[in-house]
C-alpha atoms as a PDB file:
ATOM      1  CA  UNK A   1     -63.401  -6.775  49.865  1.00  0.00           C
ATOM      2  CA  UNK A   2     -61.553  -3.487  50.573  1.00  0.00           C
ATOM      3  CA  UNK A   3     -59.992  -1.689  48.422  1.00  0.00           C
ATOM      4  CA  UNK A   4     -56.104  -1.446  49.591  1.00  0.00           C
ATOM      5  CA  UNK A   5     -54.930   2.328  50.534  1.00  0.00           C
ATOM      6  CA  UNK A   6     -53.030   3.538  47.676  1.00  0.00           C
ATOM      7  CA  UNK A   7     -49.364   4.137  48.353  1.00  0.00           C
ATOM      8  CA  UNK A   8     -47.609   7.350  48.457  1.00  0.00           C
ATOM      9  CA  UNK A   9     -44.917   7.395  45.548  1.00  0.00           C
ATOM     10  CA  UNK A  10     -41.264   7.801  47.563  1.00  0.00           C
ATOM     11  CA  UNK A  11     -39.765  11.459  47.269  1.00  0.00           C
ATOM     12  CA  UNK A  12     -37.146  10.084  44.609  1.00  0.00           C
ATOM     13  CA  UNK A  13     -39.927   8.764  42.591  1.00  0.00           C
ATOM     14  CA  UNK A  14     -41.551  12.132  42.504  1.00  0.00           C
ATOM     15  CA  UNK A  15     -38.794  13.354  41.023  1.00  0.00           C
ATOM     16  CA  UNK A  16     -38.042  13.869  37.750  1.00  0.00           C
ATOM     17  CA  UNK A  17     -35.195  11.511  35.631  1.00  0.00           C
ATOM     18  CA  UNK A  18     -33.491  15.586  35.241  1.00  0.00           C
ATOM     19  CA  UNK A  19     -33.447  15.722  38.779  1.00  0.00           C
ATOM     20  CA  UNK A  20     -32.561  12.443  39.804  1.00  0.00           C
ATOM     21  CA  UNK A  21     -29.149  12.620  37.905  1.00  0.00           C
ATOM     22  CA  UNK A  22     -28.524  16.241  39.163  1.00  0.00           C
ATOM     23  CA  UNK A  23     -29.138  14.832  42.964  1.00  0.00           C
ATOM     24  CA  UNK A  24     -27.320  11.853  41.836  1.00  0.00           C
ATOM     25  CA  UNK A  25     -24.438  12.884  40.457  1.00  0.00           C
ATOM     26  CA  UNK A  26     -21.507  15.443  40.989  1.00  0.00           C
ATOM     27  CA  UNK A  27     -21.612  18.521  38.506  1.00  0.00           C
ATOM     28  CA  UNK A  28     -18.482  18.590  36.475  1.00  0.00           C
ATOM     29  CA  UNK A  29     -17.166  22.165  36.088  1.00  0.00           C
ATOM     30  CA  UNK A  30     -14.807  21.670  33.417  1.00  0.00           C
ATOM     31  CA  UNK A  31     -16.844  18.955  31.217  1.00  0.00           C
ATOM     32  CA  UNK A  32     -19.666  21.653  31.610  1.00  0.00           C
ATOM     33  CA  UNK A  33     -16.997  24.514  30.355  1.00  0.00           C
ATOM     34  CA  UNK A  34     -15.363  21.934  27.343  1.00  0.00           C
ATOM     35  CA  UNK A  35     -18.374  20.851  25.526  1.00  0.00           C
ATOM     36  CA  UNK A  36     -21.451  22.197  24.299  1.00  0.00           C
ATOM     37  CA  UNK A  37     -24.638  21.538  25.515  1.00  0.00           C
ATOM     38  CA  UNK A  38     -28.421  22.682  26.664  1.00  0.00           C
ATOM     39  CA  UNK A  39     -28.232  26.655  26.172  1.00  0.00           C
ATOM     40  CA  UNK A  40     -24.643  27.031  25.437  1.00  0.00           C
ATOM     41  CA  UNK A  41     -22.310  25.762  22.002  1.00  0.00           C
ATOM     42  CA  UNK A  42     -18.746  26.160  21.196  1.00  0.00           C
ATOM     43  CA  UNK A  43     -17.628  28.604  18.620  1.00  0.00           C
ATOM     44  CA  UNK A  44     -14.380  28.881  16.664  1.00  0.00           C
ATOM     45  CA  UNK A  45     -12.995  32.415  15.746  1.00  0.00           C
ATOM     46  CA  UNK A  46     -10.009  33.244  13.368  1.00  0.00           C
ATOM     47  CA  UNK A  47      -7.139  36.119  15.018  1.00  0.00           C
ATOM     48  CA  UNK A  48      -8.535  39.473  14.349  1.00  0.00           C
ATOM     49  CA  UNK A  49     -12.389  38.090  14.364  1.00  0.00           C
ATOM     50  CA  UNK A  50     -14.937  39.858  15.955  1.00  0.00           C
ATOM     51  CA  UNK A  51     -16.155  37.801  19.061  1.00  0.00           C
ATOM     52  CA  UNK A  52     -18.655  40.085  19.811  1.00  0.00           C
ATOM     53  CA  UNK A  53     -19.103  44.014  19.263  1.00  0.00           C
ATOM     54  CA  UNK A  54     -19.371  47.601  21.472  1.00  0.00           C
ATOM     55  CA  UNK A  55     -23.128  47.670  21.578  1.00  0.00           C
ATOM     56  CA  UNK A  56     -24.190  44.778  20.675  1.00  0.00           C
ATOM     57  CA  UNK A  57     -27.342  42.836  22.705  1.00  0.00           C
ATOM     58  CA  UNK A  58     -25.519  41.136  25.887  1.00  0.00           C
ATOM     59  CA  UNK A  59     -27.188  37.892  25.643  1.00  0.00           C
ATOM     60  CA  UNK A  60     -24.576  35.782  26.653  1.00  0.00           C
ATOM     61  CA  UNK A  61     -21.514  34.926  28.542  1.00  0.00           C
ATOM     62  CA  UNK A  62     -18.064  33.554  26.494  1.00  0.00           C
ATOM     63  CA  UNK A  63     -16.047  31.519  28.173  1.00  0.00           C
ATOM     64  CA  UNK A  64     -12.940  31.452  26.541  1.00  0.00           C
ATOM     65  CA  UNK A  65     -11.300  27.304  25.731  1.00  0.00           C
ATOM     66  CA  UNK A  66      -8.124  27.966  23.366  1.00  0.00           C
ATOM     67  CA  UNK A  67      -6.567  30.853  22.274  1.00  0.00           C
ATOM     68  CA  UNK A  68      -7.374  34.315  23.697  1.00  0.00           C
ATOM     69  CA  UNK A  69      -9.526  37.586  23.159  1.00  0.00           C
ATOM     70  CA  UNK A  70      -8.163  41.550  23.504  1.00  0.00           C
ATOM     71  CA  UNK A  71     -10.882  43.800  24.922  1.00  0.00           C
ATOM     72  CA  UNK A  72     -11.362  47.390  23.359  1.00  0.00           C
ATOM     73  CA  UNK A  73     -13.319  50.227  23.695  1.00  0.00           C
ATOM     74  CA  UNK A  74     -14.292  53.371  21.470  1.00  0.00           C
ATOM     75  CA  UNK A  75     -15.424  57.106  22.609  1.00  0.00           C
ATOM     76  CA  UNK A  76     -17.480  59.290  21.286  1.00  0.00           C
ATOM     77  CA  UNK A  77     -14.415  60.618  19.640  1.00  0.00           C
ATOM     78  CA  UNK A  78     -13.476  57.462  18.115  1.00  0.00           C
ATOM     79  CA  UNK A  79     -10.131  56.958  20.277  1.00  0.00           C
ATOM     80  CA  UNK A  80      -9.804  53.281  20.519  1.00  0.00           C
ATOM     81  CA  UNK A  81      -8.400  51.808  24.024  1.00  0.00           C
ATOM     82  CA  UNK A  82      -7.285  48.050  25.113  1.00  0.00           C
ATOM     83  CA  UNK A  83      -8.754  47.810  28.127  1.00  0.00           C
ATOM     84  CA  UNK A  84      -7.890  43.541  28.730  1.00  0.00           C
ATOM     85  CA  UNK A  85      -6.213  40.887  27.184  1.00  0.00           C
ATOM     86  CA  UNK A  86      -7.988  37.449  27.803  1.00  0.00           C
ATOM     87  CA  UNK A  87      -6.930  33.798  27.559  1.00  0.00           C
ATOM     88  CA  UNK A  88      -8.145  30.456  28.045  1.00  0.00           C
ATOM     89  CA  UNK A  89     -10.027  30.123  31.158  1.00  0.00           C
ATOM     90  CA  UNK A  90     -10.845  33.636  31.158  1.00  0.00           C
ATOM     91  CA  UNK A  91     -14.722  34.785  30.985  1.00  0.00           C
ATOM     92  CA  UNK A  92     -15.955  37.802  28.656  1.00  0.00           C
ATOM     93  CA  UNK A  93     -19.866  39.671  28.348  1.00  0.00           C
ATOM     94  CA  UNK A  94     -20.442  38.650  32.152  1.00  0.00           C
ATOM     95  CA  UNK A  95     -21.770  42.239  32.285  1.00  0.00           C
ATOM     96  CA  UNK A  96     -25.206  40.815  30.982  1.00  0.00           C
ATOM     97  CA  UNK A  97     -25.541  39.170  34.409  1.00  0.00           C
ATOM     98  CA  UNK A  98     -25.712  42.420  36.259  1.00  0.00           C
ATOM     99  CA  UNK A  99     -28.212  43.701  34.296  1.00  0.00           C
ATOM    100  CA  UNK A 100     -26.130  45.073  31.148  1.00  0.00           C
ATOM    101  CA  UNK A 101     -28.412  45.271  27.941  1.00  0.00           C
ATOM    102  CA  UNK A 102     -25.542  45.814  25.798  1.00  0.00           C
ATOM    103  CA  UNK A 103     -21.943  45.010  25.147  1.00  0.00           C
ATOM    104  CA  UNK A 104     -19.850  47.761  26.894  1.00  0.00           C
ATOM    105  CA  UNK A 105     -16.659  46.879  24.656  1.00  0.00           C
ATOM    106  CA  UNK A 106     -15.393  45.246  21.864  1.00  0.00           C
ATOM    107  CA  UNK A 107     -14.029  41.276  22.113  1.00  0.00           C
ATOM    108  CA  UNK A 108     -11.555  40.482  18.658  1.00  0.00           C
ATOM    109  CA  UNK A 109      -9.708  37.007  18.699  1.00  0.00           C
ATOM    110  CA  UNK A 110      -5.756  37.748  18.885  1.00  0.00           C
ATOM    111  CA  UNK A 111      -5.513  33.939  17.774  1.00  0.00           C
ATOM    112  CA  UNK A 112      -7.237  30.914  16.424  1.00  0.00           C
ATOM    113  CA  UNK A 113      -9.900  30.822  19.138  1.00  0.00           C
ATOM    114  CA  UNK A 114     -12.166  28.412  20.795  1.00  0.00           C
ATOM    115  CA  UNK A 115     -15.028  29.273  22.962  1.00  0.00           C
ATOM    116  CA  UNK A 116     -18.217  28.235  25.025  1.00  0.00           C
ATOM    117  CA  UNK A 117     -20.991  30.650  24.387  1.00  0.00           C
ATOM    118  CA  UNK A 118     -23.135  29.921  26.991  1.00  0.00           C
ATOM    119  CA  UNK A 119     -26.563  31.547  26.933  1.00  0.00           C
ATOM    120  CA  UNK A 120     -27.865  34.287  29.629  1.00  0.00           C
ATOM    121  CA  UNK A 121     -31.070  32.178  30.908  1.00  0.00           C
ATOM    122  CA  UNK A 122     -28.358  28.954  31.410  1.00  0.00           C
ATOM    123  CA  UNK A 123     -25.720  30.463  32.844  1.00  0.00           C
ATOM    124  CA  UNK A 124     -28.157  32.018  35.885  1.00  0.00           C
ATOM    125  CA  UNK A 125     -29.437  28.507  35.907  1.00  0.00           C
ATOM    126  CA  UNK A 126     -25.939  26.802  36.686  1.00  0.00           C
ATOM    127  CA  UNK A 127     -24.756  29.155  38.965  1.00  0.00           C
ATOM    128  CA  UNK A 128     -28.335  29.269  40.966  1.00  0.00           C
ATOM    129  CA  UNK A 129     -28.024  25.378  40.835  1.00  0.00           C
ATOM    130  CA  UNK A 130     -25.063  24.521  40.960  1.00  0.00           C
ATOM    131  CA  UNK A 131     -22.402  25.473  44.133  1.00  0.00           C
ATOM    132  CA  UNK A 132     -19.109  24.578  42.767  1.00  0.00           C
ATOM    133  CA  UNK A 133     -19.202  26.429  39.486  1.00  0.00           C
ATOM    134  CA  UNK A 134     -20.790  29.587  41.329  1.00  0.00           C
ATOM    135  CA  UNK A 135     -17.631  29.325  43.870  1.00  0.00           C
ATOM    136  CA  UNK A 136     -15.583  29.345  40.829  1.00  0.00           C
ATOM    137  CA  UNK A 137     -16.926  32.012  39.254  1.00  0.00           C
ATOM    138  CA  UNK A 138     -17.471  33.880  41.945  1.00  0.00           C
ATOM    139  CA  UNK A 139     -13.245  33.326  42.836  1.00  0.00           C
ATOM    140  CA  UNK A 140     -12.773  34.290  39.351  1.00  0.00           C
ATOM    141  CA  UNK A 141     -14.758  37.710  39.449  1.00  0.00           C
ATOM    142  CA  UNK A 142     -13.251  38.849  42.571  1.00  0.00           C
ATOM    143  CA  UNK A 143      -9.407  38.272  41.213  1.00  0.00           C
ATOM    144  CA  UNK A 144     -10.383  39.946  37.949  1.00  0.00           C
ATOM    145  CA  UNK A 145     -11.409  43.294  40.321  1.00  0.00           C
ATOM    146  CA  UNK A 146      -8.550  42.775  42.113  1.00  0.00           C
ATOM    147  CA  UNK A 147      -6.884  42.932  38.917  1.00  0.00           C
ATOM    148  CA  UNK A 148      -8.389  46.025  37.517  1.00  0.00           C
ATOM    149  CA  UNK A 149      -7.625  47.914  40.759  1.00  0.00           C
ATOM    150  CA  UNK A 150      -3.705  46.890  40.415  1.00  0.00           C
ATOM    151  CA  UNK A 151      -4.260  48.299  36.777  1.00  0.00           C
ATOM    152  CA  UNK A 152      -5.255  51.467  38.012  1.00  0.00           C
ATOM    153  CA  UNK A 153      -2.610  51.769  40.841  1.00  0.00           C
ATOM    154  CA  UNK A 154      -0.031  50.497  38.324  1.00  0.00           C
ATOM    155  CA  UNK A 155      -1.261  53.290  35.422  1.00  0.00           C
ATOM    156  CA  UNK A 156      -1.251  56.472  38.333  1.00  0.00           C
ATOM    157  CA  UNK A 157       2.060  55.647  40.163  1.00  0.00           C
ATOM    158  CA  UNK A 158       4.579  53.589  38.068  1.00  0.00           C
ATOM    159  CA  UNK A 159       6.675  54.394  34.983  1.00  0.00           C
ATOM    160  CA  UNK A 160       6.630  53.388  31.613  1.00  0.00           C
ATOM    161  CA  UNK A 161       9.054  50.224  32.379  1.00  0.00           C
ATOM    162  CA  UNK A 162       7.450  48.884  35.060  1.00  0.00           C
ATOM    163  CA  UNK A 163       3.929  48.823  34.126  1.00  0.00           C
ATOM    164  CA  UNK A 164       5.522  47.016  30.767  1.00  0.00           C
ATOM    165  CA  UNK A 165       7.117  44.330  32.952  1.00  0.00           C
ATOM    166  CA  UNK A 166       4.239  43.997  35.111  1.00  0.00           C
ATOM    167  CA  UNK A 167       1.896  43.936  31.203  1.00  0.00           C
ATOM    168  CA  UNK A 168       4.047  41.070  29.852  1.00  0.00           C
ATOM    169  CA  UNK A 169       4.085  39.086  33.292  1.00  0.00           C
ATOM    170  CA  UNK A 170       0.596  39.068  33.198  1.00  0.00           C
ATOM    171  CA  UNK A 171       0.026  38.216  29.811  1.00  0.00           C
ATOM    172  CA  UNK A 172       2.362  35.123  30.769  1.00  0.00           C
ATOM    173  CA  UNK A 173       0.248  34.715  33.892  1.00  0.00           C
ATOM    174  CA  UNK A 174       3.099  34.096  36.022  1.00  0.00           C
ATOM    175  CA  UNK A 175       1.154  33.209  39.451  1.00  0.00           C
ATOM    176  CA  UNK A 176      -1.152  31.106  37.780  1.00  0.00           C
ATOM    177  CA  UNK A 177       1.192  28.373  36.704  1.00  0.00           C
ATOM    178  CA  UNK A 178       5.058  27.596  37.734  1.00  0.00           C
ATOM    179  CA  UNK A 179       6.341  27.825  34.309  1.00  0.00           C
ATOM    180  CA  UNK A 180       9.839  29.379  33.997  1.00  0.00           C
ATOM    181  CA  UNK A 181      10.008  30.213  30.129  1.00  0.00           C
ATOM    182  CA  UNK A 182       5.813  31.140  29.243  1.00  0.00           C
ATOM    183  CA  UNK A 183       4.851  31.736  25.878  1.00  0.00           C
ATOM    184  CA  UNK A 184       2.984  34.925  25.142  1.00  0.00           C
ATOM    185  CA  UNK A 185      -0.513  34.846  23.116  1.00  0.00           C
ATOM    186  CA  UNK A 186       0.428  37.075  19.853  1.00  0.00           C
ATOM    187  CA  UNK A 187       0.312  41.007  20.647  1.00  0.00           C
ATOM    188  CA  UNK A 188       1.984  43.621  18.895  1.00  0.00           C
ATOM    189  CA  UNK A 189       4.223  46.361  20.293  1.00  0.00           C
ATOM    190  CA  UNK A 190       1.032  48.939  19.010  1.00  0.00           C
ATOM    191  CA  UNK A 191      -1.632  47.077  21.597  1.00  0.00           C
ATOM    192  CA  UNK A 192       0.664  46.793  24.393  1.00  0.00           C
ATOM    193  CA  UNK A 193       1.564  50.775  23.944  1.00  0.00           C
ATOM    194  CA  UNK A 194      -2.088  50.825  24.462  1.00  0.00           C
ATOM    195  CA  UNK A 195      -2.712  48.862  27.396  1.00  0.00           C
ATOM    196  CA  UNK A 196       0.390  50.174  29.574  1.00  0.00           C
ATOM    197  CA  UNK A 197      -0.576  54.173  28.063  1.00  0.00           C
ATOM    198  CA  UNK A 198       2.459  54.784  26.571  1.00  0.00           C
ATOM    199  CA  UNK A 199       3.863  55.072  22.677  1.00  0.00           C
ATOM    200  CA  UNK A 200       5.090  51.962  20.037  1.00  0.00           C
ATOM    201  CA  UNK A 201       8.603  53.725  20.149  1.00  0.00           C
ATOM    202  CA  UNK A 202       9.126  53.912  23.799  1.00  0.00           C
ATOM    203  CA  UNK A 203       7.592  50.149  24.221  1.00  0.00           C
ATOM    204  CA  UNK A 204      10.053  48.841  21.341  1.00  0.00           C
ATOM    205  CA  UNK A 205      12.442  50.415  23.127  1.00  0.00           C
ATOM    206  CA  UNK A 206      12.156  48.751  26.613  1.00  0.00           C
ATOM    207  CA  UNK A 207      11.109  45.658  24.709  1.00  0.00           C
ATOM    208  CA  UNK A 208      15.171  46.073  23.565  1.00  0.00           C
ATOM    209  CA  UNK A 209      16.019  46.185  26.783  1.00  0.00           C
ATOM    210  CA  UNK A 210      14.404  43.324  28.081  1.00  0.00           C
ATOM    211  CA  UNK A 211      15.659  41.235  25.513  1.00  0.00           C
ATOM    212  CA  UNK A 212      19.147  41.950  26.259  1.00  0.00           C
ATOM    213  CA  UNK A 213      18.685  41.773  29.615  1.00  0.00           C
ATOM    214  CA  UNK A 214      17.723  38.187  28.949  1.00  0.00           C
ATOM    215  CA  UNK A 215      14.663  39.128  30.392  1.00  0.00           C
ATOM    216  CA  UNK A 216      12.560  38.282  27.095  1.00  0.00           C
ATOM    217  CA  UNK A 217      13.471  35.965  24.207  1.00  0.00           C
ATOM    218  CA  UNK A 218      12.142  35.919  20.556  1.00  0.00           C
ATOM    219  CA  UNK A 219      11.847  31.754  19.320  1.00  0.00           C
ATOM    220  CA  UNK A 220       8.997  31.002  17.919  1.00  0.00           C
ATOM    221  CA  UNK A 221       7.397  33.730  19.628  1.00  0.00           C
ATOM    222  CA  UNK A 222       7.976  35.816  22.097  1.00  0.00           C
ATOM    223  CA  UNK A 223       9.237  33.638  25.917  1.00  0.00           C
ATOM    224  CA  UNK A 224       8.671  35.796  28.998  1.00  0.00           C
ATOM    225  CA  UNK A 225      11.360  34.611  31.667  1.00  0.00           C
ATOM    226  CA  UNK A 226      10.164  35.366  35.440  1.00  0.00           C
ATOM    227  CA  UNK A 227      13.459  36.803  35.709  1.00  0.00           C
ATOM    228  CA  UNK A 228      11.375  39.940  34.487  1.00  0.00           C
ATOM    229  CA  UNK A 229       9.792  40.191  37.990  1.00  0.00           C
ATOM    230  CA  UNK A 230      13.093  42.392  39.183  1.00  0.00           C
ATOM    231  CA  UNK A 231      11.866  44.938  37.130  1.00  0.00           C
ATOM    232  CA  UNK A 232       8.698  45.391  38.682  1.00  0.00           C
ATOM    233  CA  UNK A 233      10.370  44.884  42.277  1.00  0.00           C
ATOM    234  CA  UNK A 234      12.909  47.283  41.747  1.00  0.00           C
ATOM    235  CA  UNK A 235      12.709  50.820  43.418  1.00  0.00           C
END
């Protein structure tokens, strides 16, 4: 009697259980970004910790869950500059996907912190694999240029009270959300004086102003109202 052909397994058999549930499922961005996992784990830092250091191996990407992060860098000489303050939803160290070996700044926690540390190797996989997180990263890259370009406009061309305004605004991240009254993440009068370029005595005293202006509000920290916007608007 003849032996029956053998049958050819289907394509979805072939497969592997991994990528069966990748082909069968949808990839959740934000369950991906809120939990740990294969190659990445979620790390808790206390204000004024040292997420990662100028010169350090870039090994990984943080993605930033709670709290927020100042960037800073050192010359040669030693002068210390804040180049960014980061909050939640905000990525740091995506230099190592371009090819940086090492750290080009400083990243401290400004507050209790919570973040994804998501290894090199995994984050190249997901954004390879996976279309909707590479959108969103991809969205989120091209605003943050857009953002350091506005930064260097706003340093060349505007004065000392407007690119305050314009500082505090964005620390608020009015445009993001459509909250009247935003509470700041903590920074002191010394690191905005050096983010906008300017001295602790002239940004206390435009901080003053705001505040009786009813442009700014001290409760429990310090409320940024979007009233603030005129300032930057005005000629």
């Amino acid at each position: 009697m003849p032996t029956p052909p053998t049958r050819r397994k289907s394509a979805k058999a072939r497969r592997s259980p991994q990528e069966n549930v990748s082909k069968g499922s949808t990839f959740d961005v934000k369950s991906f970004l809120d939990s740990a996992g294969l190659g990445r784990k979620v790390s808790k830092f206390r204000a004024r910790e040292i997420v990662f250091a100028q010169g350090d191996r870039a090994t990984n990407v943080i993605y930033i869950q709670e709290g927020g992060a100042k960037l800073t860098v050192v010359s040669q000489s030693g002068k210390e500059a804040v180049v960014a303050i980061l909050g939640p939803g905000d990525f740091l160290g995506e230099g190592c996907l371009a090819g940086q070996s090492l750290y080009m700044a400083t990243a401290t926690a400004i507050s209790p912190t919570s973040v994804l540390v998501i290894a090199k190797d995994e984050m190249m996989r997901v954004l390879h694999a996976e279309h909707e997180f590479s959108n969103r990263f991809i969205a989120y890259m091209l605003a943050r240029n857009s953002r350091v370009e506005a930064d260097l406009v706003d340093q060349l061309f505007n004065s000392t009270e407007k690119r305050l305004a314009r500082t505090l605004l964005l620390l608020a991240r009015y445009g993001e959300q459509d909250q009247p009254n935003k509470l700041l993440p903590k920074v002191s009068q010394e690191t905005l004086a050096e983010m906008i370029g300017a001295t602790r005595s002239r940004v206390n005293l435009f901080m003053n102003k705001f505040r009786k202006l009813g442009f700014i509000r001290y409760n429990g920290g310090l409320h940024v109202d979007k009233s603030l916007l005129s300032v930057v608007l005005h000629d």
